[in-house]
C-alpha atoms as a PDB file:
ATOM      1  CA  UNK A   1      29.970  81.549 117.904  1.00  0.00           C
ATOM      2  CA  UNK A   2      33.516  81.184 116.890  1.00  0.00           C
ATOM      3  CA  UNK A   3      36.653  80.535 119.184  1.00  0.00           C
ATOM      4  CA  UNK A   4      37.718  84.195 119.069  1.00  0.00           C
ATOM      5  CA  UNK A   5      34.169  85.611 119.856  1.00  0.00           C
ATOM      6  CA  UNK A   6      34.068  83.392 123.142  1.00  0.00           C
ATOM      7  CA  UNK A   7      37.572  84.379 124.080  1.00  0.00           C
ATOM      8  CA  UNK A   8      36.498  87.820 123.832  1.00  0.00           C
ATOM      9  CA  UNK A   9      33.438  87.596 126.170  1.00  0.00           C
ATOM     10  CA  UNK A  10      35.152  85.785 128.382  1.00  0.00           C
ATOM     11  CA  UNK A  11      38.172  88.002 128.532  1.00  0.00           C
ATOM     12  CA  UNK A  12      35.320  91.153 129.308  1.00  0.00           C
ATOM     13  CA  UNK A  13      33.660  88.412 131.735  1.00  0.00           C
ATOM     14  CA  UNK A  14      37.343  88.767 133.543  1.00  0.00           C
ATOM     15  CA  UNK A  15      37.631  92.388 133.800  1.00  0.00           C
ATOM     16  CA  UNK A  16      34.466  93.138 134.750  1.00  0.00           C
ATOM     17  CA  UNK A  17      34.959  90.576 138.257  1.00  0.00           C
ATOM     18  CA  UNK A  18      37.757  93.185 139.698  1.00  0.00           C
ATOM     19  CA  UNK A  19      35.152  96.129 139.227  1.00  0.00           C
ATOM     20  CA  UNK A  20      32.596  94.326 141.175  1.00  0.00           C
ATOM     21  CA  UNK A  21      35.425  93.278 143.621  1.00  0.00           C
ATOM     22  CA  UNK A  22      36.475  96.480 144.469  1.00  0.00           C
ATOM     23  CA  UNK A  23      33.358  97.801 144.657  1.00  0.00           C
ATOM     24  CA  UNK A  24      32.745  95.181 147.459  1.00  0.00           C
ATOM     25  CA  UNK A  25      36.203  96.096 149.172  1.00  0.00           C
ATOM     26  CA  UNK A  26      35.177  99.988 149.083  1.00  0.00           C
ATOM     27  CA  UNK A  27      31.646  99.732 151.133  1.00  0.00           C
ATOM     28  CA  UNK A  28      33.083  98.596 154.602  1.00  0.00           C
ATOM     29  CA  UNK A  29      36.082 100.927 154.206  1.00  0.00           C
ATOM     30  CA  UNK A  30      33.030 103.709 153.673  1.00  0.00           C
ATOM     31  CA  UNK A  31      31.054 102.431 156.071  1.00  0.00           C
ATOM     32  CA  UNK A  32      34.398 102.445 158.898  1.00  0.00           C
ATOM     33  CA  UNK A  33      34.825 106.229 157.859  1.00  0.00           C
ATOM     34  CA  UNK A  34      31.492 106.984 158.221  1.00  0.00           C
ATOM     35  CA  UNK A  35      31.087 105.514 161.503  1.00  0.00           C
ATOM     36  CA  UNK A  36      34.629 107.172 162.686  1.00  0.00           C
ATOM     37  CA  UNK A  37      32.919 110.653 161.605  1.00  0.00           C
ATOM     38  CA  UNK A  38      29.771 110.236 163.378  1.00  0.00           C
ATOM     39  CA  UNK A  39      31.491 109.294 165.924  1.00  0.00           C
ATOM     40  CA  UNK A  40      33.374 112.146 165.950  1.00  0.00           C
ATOM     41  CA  UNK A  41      30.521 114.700 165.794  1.00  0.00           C
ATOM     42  CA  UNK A  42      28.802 112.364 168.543  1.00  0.00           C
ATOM     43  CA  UNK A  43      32.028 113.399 171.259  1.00  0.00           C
ATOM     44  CA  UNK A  44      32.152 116.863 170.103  1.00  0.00           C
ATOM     45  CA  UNK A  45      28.214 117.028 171.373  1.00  0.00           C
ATOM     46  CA  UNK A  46      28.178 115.200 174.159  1.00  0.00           C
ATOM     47  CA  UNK A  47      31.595 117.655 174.934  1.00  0.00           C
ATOM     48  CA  UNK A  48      29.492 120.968 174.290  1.00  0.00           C
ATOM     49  CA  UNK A  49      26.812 119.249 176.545  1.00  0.00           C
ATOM     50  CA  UNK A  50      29.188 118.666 179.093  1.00  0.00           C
ATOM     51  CA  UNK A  51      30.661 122.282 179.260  1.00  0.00           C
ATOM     52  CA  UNK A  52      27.377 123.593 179.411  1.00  0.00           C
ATOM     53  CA  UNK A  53      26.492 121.447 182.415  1.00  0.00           C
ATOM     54  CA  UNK A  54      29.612 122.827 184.318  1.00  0.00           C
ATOM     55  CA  UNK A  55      28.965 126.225 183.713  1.00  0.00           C
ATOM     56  CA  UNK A  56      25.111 125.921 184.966  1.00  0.00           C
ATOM     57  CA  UNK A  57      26.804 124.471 188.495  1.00  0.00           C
ATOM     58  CA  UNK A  58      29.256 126.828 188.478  1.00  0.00           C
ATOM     59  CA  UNK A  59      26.802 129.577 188.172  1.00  0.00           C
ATOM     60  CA  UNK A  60      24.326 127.859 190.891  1.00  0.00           C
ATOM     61  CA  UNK A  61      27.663 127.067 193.202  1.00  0.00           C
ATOM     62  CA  UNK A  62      28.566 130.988 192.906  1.00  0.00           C
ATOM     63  CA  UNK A  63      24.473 131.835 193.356  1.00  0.00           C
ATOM     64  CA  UNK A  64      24.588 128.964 196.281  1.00  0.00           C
ATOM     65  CA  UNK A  65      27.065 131.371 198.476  1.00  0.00           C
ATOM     66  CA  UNK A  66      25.842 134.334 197.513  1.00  0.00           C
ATOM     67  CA  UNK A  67      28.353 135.490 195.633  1.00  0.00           C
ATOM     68  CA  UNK A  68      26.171 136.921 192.696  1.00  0.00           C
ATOM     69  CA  UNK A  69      23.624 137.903 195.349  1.00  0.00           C
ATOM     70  CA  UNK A  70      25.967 139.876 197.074  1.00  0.00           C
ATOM     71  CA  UNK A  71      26.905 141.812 193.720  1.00  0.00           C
ATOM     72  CA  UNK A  72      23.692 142.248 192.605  1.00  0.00           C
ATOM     73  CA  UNK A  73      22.226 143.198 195.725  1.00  0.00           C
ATOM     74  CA  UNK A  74      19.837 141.017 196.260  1.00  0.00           C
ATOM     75  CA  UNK A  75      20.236 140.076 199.680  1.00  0.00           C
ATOM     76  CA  UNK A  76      19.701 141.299 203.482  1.00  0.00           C
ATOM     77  CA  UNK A  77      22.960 140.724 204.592  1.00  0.00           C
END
């Protein structure tokens, strides 16, 4: 192998190390992105869940003094 042939391979050697590098750089910046959108679609859940649990006790608060009852006739009163 002559001068210029090792030059060569080492020169390729060289620009394949940034690839690799930046390849390396990019997985925790996917990974942080990731995790920031699961995150997100974990709040907008446990928000959902939350409005649904207020409207189930404000619908047993307004059953609890008879409100509906009243309306719908459905008690002696």
């Amino acid at each position: 192998m002559d001068t210029k042939e090792r030059h060569v391979r080492e020169n390729e050697r060289r620009n394949e190390a940034p690839n690799a590098d930046l390849l390396a750089d990019s997985l925790p910046a996917e990974g942080k992105t990731r995790k920031r959108n699961s995150t997100v679609k974990t709040n907008k859940l446990w928000m959902w869940f939350g409005v649904l649990v207020l409207v189930f006790i404000l619908l047993f608060w307004l059953f609890a003094i008879g409100t509906f009852g009243d309306l719908a006739d459905w008690f002696n009163g």
